[in-house]
Protein backbone atom coordinates (compact mmCIF):
# COMPACT_ATOMS: atom_id res chain seq x y z
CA UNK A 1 109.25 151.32 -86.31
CA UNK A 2 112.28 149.08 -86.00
CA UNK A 3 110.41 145.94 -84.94
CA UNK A 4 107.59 146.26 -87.86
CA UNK A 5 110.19 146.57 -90.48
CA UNK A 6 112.00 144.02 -89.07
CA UNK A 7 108.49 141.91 -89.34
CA UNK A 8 108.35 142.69 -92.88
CA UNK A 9 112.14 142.29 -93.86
CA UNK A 10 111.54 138.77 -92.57
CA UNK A 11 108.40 137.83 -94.43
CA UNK A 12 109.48 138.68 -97.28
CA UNK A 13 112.50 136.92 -96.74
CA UNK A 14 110.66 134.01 -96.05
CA UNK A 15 108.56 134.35 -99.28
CA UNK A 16 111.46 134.57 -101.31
CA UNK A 17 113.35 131.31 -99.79
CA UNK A 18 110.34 129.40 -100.16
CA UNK A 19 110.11 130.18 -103.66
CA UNK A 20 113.48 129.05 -104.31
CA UNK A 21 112.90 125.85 -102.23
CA UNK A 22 109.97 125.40 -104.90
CA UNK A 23 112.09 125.97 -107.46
CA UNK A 24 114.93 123.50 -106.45
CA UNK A 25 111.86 121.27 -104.98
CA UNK A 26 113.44 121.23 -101.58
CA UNK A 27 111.02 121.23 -98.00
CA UNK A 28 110.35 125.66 -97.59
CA UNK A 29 110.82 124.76 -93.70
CA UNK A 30 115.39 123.88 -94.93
CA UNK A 31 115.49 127.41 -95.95
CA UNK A 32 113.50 128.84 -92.91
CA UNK A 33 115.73 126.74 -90.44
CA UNK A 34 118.83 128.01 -92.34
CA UNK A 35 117.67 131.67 -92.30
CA UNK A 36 116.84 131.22 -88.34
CA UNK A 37 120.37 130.42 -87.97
CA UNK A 38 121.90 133.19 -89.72
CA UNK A 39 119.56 135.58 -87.99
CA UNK A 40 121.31 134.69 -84.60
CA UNK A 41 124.44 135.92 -86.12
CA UNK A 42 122.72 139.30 -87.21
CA UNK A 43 124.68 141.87 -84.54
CA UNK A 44 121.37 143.84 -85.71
CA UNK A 45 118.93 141.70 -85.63
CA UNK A 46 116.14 142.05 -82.82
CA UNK A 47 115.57 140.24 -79.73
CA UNK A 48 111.90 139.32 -79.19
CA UNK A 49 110.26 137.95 -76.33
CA UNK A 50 107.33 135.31 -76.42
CA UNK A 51 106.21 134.23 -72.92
CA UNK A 52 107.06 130.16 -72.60
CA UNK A 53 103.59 129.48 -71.78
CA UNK A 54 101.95 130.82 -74.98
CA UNK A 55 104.39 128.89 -77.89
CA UNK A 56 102.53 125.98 -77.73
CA UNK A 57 99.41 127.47 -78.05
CA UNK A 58 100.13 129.99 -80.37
CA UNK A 59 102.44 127.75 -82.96
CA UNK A 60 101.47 124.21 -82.37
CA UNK A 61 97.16 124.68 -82.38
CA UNK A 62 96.61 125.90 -85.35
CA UNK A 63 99.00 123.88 -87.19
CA UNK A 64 97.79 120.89 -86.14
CA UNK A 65 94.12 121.63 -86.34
CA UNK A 66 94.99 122.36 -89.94
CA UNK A 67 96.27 119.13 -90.35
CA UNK A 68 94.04 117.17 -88.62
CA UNK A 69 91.20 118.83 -90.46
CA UNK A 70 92.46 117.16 -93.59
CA UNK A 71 93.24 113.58 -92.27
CA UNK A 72 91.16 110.55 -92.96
CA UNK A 73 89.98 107.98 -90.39
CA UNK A 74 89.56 105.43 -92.30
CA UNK A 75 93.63 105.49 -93.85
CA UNK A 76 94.20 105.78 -89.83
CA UNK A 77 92.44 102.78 -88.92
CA UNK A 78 93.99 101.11 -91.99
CA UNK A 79 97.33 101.93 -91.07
CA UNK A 80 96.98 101.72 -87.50
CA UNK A 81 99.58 99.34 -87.02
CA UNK A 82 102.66 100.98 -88.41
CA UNK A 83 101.06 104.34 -87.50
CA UNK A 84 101.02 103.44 -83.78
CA UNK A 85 104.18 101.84 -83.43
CA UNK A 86 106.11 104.96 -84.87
CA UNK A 87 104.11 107.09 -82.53
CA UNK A 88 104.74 104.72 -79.24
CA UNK A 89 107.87 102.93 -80.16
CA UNK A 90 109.58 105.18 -82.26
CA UNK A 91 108.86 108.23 -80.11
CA UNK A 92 109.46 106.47 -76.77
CA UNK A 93 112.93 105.02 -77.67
CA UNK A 94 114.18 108.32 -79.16
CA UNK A 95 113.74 110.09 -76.10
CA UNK A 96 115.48 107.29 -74.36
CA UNK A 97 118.16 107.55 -76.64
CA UNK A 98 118.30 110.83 -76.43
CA UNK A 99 117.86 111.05 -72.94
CA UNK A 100 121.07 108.51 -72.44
CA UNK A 101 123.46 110.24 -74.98
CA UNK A 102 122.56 113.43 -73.34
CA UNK A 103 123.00 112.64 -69.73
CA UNK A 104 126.81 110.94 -70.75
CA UNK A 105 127.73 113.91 -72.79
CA UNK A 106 126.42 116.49 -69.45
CA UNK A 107 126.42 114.46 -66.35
CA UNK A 108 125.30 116.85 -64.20
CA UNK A 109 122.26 117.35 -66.02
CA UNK A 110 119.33 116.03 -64.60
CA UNK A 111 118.00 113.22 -66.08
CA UNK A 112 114.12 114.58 -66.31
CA UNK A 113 115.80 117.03 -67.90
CA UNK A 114 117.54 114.75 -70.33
CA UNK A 115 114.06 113.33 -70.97
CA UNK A 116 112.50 116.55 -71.59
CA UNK A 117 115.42 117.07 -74.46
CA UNK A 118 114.55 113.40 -75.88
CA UNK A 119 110.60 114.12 -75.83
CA UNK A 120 111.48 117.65 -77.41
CA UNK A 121 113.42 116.24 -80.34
CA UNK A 122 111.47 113.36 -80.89
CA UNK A 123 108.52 113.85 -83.10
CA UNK A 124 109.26 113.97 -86.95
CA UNK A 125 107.44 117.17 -88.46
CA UNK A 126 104.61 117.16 -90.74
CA UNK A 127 105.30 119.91 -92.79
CA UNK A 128 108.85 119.47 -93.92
CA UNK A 129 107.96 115.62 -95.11
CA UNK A 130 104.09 116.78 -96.51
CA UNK A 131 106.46 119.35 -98.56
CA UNK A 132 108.90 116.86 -100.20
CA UNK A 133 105.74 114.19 -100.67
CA UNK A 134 104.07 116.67 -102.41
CA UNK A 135 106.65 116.65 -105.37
CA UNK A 136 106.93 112.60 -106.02
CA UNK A 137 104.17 110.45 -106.07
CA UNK A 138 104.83 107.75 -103.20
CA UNK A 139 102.77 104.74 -102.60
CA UNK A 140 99.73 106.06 -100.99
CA UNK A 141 99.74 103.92 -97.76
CA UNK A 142 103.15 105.15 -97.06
CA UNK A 143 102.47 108.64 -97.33
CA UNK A 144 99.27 107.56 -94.91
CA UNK A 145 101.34 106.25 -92.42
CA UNK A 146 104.07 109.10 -92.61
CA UNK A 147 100.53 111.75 -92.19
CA UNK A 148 98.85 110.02 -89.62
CA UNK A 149 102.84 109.53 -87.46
CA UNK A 150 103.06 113.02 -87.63
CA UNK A 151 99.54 113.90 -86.84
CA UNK A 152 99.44 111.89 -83.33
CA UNK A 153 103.38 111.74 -82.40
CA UNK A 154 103.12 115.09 -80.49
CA UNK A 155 100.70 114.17 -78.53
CA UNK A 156 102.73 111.12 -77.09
CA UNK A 157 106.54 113.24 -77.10
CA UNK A 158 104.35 115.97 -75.22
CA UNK A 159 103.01 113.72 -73.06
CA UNK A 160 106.55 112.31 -71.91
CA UNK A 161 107.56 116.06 -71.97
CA UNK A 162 104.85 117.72 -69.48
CA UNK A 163 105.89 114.77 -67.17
CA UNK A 164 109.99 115.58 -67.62
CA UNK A 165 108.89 119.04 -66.90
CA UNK A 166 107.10 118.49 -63.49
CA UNK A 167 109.30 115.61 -62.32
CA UNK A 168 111.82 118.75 -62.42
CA UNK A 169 109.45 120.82 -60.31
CA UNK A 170 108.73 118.39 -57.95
CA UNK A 171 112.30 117.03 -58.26
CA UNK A 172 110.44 113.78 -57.19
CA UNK A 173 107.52 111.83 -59.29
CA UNK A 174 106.70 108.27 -58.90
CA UNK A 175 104.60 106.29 -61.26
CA UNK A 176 101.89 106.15 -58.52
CA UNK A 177 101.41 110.13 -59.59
CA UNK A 178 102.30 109.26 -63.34
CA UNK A 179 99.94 106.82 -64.08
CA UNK A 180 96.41 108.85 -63.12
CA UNK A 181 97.87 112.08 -65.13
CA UNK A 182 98.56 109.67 -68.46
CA UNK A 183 95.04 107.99 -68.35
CA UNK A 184 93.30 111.20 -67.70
CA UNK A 185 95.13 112.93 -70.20
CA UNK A 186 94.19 110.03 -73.15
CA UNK A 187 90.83 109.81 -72.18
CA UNK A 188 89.83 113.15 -70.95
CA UNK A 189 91.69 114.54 -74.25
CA UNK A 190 89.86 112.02 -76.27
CA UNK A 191 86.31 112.80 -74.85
CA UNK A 192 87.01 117.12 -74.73
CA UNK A 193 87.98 116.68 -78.38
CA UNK A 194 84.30 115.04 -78.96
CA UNK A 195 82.18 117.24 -77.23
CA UNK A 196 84.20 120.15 -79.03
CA UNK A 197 83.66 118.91 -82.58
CA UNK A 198 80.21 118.52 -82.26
CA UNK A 199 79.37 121.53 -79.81
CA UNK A 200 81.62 124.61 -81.46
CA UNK A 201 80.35 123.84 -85.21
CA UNK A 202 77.05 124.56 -84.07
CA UNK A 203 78.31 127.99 -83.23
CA UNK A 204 80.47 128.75 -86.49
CA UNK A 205 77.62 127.83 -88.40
CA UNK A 206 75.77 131.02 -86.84
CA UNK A 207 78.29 133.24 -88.56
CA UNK A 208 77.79 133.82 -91.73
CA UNK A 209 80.28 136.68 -92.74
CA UNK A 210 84.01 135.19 -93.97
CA UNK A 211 86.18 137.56 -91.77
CA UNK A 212 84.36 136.88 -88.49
CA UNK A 213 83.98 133.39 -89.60
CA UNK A 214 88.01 132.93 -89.87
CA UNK A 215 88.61 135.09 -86.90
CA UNK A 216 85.92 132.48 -84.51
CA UNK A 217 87.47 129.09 -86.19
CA UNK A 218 90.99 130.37 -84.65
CA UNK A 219 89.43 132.21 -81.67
CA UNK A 220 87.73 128.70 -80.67
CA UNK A 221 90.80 126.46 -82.06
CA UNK A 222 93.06 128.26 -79.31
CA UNK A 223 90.01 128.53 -76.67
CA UNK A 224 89.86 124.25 -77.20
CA UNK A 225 93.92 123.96 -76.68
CA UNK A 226 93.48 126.78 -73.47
CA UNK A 227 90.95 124.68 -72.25
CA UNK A 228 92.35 121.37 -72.31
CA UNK A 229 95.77 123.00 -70.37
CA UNK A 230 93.57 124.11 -67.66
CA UNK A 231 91.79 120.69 -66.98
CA UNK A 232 95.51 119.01 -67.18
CA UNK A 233 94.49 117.64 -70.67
CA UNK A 234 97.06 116.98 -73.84
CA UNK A 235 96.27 120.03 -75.52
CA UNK A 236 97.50 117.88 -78.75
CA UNK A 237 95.58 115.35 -78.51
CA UNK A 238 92.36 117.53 -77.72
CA UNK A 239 92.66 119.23 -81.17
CA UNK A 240 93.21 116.60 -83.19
CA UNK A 241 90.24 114.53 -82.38
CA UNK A 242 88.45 118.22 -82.34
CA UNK A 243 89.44 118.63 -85.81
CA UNK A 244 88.89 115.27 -86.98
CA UNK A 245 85.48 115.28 -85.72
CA UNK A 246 84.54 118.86 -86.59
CA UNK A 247 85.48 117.79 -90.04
CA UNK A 248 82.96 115.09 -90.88
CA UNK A 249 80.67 117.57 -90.92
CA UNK A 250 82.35 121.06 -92.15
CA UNK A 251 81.63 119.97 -95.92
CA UNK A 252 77.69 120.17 -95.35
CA UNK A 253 77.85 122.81 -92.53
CA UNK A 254 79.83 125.62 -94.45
CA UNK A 255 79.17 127.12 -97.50
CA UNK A 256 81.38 127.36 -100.26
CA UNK A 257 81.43 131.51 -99.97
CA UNK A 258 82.94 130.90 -96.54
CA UNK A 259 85.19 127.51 -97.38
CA UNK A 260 86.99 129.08 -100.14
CA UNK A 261 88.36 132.43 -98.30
CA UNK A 262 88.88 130.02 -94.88
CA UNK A 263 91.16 127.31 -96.26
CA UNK A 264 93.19 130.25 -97.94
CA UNK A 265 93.65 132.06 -94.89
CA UNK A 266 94.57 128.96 -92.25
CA UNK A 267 97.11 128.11 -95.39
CA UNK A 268 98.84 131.49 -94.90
CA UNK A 269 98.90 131.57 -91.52
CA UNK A 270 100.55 127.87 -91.10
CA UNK A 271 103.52 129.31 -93.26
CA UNK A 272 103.20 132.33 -91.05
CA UNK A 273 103.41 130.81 -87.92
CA UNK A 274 106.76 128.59 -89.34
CA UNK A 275 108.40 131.58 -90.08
CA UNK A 276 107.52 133.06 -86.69
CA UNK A 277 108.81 129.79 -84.85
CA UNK A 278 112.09 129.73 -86.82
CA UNK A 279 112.56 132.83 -86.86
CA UNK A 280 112.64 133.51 -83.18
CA UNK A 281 114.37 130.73 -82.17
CA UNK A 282 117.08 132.04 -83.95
CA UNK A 283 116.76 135.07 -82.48
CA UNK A 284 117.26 133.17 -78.98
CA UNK A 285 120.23 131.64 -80.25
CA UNK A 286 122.12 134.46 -80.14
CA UNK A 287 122.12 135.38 -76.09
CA UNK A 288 123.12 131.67 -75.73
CA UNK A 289 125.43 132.28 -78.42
CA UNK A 290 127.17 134.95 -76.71
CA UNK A 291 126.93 133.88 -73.09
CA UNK A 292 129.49 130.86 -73.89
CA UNK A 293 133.00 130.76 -74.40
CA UNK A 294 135.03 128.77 -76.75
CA UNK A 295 135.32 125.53 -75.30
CA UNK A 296 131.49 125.33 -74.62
CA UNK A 297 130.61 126.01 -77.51
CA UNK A 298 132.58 123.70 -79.03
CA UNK A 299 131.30 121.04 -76.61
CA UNK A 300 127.79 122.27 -77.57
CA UNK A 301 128.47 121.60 -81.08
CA UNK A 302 130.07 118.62 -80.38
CA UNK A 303 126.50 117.28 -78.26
CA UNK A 304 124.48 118.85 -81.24
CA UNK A 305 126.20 116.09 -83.86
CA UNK A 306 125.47 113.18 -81.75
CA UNK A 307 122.25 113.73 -81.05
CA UNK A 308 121.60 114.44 -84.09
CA UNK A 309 123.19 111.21 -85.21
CA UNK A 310 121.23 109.29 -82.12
CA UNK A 311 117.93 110.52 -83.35
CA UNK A 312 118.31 109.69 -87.23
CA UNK A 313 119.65 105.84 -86.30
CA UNK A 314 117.04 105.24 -83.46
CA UNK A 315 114.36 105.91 -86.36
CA UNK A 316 116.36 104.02 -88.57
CA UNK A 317 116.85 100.72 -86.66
CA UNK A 318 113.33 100.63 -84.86
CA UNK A 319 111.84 100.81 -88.81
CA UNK A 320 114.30 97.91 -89.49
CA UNK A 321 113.30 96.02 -86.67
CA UNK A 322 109.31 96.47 -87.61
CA UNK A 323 109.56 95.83 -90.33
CA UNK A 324 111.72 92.25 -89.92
CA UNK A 325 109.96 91.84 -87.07
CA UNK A 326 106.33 91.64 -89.22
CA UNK A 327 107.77 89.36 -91.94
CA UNK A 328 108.44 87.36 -89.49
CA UNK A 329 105.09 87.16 -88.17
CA UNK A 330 103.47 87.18 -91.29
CA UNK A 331 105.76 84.07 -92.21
CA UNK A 332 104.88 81.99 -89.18
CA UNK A 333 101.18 83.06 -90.20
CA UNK A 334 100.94 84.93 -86.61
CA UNK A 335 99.73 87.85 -88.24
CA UNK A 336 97.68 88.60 -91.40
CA UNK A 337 97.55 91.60 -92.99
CA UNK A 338 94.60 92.99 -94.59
CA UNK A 339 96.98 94.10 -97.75
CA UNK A 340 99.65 92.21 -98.56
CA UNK A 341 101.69 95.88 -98.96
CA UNK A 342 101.36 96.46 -95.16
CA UNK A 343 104.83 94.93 -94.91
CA UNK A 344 107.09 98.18 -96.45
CA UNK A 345 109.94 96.97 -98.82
CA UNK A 346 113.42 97.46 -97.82
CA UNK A 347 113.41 100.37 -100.04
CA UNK A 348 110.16 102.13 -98.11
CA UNK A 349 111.13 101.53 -94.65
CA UNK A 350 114.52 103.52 -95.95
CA UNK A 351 111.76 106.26 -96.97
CA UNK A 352 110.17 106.33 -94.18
CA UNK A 353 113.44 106.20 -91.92
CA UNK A 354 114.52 109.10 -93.88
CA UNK A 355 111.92 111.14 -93.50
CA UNK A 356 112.29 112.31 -89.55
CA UNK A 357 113.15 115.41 -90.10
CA UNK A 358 112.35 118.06 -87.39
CA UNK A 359 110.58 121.33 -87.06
CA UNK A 360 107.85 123.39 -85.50
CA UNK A 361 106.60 121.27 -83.05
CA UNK A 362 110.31 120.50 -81.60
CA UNK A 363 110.96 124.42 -81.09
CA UNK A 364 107.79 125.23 -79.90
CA UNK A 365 108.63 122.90 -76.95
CA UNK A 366 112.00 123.95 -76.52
CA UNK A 367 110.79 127.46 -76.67
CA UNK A 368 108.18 126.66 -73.69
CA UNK A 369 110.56 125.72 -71.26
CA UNK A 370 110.80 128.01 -68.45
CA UNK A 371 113.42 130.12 -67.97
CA UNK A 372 114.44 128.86 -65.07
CA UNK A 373 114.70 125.35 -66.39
CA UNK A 374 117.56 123.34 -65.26
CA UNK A 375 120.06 123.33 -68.77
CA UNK A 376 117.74 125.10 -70.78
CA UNK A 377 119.94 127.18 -72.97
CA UNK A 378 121.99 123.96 -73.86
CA UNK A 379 117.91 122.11 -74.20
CA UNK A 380 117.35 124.98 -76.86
CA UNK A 381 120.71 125.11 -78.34
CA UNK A 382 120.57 121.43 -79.26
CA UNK A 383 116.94 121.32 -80.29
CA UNK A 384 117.67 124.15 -83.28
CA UNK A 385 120.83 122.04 -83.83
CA UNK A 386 118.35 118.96 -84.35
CA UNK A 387 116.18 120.46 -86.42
CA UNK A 388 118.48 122.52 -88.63
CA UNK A 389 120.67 119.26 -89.29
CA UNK A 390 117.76 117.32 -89.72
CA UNK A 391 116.54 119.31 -92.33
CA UNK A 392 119.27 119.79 -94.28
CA UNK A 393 120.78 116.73 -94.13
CA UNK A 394 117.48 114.53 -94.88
CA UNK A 395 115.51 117.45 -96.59
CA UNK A 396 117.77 118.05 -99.07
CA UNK A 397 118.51 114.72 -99.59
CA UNK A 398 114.67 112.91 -99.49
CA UNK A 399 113.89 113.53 -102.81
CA UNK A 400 116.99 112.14 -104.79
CA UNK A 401 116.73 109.56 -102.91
CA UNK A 402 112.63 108.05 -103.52
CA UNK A 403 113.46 108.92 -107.08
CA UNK A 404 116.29 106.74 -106.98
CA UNK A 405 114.77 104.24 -105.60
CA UNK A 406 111.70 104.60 -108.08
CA UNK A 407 109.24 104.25 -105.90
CA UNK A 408 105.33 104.56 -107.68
CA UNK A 409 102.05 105.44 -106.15
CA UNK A 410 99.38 103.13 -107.82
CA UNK A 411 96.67 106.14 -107.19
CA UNK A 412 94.25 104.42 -105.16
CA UNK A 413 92.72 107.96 -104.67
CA UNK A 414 92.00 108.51 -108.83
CA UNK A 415 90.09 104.92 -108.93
CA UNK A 416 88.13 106.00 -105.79
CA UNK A 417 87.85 109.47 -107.59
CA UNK A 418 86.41 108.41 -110.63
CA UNK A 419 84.08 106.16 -109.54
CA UNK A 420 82.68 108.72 -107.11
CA UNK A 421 82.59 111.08 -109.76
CA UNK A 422 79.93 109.02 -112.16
CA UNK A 423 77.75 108.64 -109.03
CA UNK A 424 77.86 112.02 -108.07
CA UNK A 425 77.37 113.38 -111.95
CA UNK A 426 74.55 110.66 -111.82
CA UNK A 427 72.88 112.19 -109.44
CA UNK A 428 72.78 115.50 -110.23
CA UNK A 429 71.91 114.61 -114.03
CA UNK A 430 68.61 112.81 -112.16
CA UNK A 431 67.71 115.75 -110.06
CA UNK A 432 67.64 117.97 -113.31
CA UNK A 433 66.00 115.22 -116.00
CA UNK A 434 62.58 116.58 -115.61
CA UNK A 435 63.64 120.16 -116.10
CA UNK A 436 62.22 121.62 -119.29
CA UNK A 437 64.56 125.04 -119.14
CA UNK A 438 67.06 125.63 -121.60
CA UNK A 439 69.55 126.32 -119.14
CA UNK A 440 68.84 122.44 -117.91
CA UNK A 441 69.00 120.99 -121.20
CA UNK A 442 72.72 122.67 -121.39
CA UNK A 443 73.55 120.81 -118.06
CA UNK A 444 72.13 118.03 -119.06
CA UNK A 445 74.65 118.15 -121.74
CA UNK A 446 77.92 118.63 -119.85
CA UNK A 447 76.61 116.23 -116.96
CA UNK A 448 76.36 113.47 -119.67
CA UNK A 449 79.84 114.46 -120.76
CA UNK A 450 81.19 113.76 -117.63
CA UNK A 451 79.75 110.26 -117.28
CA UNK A 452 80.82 109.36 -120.62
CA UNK A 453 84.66 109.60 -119.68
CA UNK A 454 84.12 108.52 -116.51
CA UNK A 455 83.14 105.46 -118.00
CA UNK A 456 85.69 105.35 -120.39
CA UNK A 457 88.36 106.31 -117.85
CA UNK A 458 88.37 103.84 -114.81
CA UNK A 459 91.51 105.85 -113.21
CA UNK A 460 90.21 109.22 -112.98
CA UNK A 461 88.20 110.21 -116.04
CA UNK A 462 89.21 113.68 -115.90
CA UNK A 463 92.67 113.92 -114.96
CA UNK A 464 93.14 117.07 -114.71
CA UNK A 465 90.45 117.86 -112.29
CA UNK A 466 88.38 120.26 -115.20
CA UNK A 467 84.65 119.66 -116.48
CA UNK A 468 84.80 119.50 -120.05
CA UNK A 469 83.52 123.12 -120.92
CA UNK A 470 85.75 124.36 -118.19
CA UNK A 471 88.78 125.79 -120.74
CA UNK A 472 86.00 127.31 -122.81
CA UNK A 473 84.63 129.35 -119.64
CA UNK A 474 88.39 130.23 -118.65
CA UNK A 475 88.43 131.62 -122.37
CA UNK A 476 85.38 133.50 -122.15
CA UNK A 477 85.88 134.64 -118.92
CA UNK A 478 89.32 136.15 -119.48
CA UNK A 479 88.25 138.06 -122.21
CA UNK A 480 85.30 139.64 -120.10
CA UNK A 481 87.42 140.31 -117.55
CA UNK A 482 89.93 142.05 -120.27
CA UNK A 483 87.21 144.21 -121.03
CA UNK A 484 86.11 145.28 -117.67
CA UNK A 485 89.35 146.30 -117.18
CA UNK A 486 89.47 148.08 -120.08
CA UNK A 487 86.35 150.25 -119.46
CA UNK A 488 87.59 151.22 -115.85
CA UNK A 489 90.84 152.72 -117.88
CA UNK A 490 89.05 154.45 -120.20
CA UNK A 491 86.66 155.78 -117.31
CA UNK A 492 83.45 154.43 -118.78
CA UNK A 493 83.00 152.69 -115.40
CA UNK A 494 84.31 153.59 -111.96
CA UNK A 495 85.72 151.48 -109.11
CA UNK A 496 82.39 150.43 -107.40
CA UNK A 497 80.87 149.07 -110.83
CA UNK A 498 84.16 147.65 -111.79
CA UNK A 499 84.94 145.56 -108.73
CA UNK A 500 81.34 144.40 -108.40
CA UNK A 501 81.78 142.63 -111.52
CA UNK A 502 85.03 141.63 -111.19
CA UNK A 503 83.71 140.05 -107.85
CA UNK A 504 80.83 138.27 -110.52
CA UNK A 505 83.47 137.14 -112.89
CA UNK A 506 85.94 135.82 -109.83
CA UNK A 507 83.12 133.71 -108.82
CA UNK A 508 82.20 132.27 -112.45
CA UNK A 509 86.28 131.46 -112.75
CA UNK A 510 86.07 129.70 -109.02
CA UNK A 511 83.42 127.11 -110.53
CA UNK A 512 85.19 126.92 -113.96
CA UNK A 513 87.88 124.64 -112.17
CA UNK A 514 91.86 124.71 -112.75
């Protein structure tokens, strides 16, 4: 029973850190990287084994179907510029960096193993940024371009890293051998993530109970990644277009009965999975811990700080460059932006220097090495270092410093909101005009409501989200619920009648917004 206690000792661990990172509004993955750490120093704690080959599939999937799902191609092909230069430039010289300050600090290691380190540490994470973002309201485009970095910088510090990897297998790779394996892997990933998005939602749509639903969307979510492995694809970049395509039709394909229970399952098991990731890489810590002596470990430590130091000033200088770089271009009238904003102020490109921090993805890679990978305990020792460091130094600090610099989102997304809203509350008030019923009549009322502060609100109308007799069915509904409650305790009703209508009035509160 050791191990399942242990699994619940940690959960709940993790529940309770990220409600304090809420509560001093810092990124929940800080406290999970901190609580990895102190679980390698645990002489209790258990040692878990994960086979290599499954921690990219099993942590790195479903994360990153869940936030593909949610990413918009049109702020991607708005923001493809900066977007693509993070993901190619920014990625590619931070595993050269890294790969150089590693191979000084250990020359006898290998230098596709000093790549592999560079391609492991160099992709920013989504969720630690996504969590600070969430609390300030940046410019929109910036928080576009810091979503869509995230979203596709895997699959390019992957792509350098399955190459590291079998350069050290074959302990000889030309670019003869490269150059076939990178074009099939973009293209082949590009066209297996289109065929999936339009061939597997014709399946999920068969099923129309919620728990099998959930269980096929991340049954065929790891089937996609498994798939693309076995035809030598990027495994990444497969389930990102997969998701991104699957998702321009999921709104009209799945019912709301099945949409609401789904997202609120795939949310839980992305914090889940973080937990699980953090959790036992600290538990492999503490063999590597062990297995050195002093001076190692002090030379360790020593590596840890500057690469840690390589990969926040790499970031740092290639956004400085960029972004010089474009004003210059846009001054000699070589280039023309779209929106004059494309160019990031000197106080944005700080932002978006500052927010590389590191997480899943980078120990999910480290993780996958196999064991018999040249340097690997001092590839995995470094990568934890990288991402704990990151996280506390720039998660802790991200937020003090865009409200310093009082940065303002404009909410492009209200205007677009609100003016959606009256043409969608116009609609639905036509489809109902020539209904006699009384029950029309009263949503012909509420209908006209809405499209009377639409009008008089061109940034949002309703801010708050709620229809206007929305607080009025909260009211009502509370007090039926009260009552329900109160008949089960005084036995007038049993359990079957009692959750059938609770069931009724958790459906009415679902519609009544807020």
């Amino acid at each position: 029973m050791s191990t399942f206690e242990w699994i619940i000792a940690l959960l709940l661990g993790a529940v309770a850190l990220s409600a304090l990172a809420r509560r001093i509004k810092v990124p929940y993955p800080t406290f999970l990287a901190i609580g990895g750490a102190l679980i390698a120093f645990v002489p209790s704690s258990p040692s878990w084994a994960l086979e290599p080959d499954l921690a990219l599939a099993l942590f790195v999937a479903p994360v990153l179907l869940d936030a593909a799902f949610d990413t918009s191609l049109r702020d991607l092909r708005n923001n493809w510029v900066p977007v693509s230069t993070l993901v190619v430039a920014a990625v590619g010289l931070t595993t050269a960096g890294v790969a150089f300050v590693a191979h000084r600090l250990m020359p006898d290691m290998p230098w596709a193993a000093a790549v592999a380190l560079g391609a492991i540490v160099a992709p920013p994470d989504a969720a630690a940024a996504v969590a600070i973002l969430s609390q300030v309201k940046l410019p929109h485009r910036m928080v576009k371009v810091l979503e869509g970095e995230s979203l596709l910088n895997d699959a390019s510090a992957l792509l350098i890293y399955r190459i590291a990897v079998g350069a050290v297998a074959t302990e000889h790779l030309t670019w003869s051998q490269v150059a076939p394996t990178m074009a099939l892997a973009l293209v082949g990933s590009v066209v297996g993530g289109l065929l999936a998005g339009y061939i597997i939602p014709l399946l999920l749509e068969r099923v129309k109970e919620a728990p099998s639903a959930i269980i096929v969307q991340f049954a065929t979510t790891f089937m996609v990644w498994i798939a693309a492995e076995h035809l030598g694809l990027s495994g990444i970049l497969t389930i990102v277009v997969y998701a991104i395509t699957m998702a321009r039709t999921a709104g009209a394909r799945m019912p709301a009965r099945l949409r609401v229970p789904s997202y609120a399952v795939w949310e839980t098991m992305v914090f889940v999975l973080n937990v699980l990731a953090f959790m036992l890489i600290g538990m492999q810590m503490r063999p590597i811990w062990t297995r050195l002596d002093a001076d190692v470990r002090w030379e360790y430590c020593v590596a840890a700080g500057w690469i840690l130091l390589t990969v926040i000033l790499v970031r740092l200088a290639w956004v400085t460059f960029y972004r010089a770089t474009l004003r210059v271009l846009v001054a000699q009238g070589i280039y023309h932006p779209n929106d004059p904003r494309a160019v990031a102020s000197t106080k944005g490109g700080l932002i978006i220097s500052w927010c590389g921090m590191r997480g899943l993805v980078t120990l999910a890679t480290a993780f996958a090495l196999p064991e018999t990978f040249p340097y690997r305990d001092f590839i995995v020792f470094i990568a934890f270092a990288v991402v704990l460091g990151s996280l506390v130094i720039q998660g802790l600090t991200l937020r003090p410093l865009i409200l310093a610099f009082g940065l303002r989102d404009d909410d492009p997304v209200g205007t677009e909101v609100a003016r959606a809203r009256a043409v969608a509350y116009r609609a639905a008030l036509d489809a109902i005009e020539s209904d006699p019923s009384e029950e029309a009549e009263i949503l012909r009322l509420e209908y006209r409501a809405i499209l009377m502060q639409a009008g008089s609100d061109p940034h949002g109308g309703i801010a708050s989200g709620e229809l206007p007799a929305d607080p009025l069915r909260r009211r009502a509904i509370a007090a039926a619920r009260k009552s329900i409650f109160d008949l089960r305790a005084t036995e007038v009703i049993g359990d079957d009648a009692f959750h059938r209508l609770e069931e009724e009035l958790d459906r009415a509160e679902l519609s009544a917004g807020g």
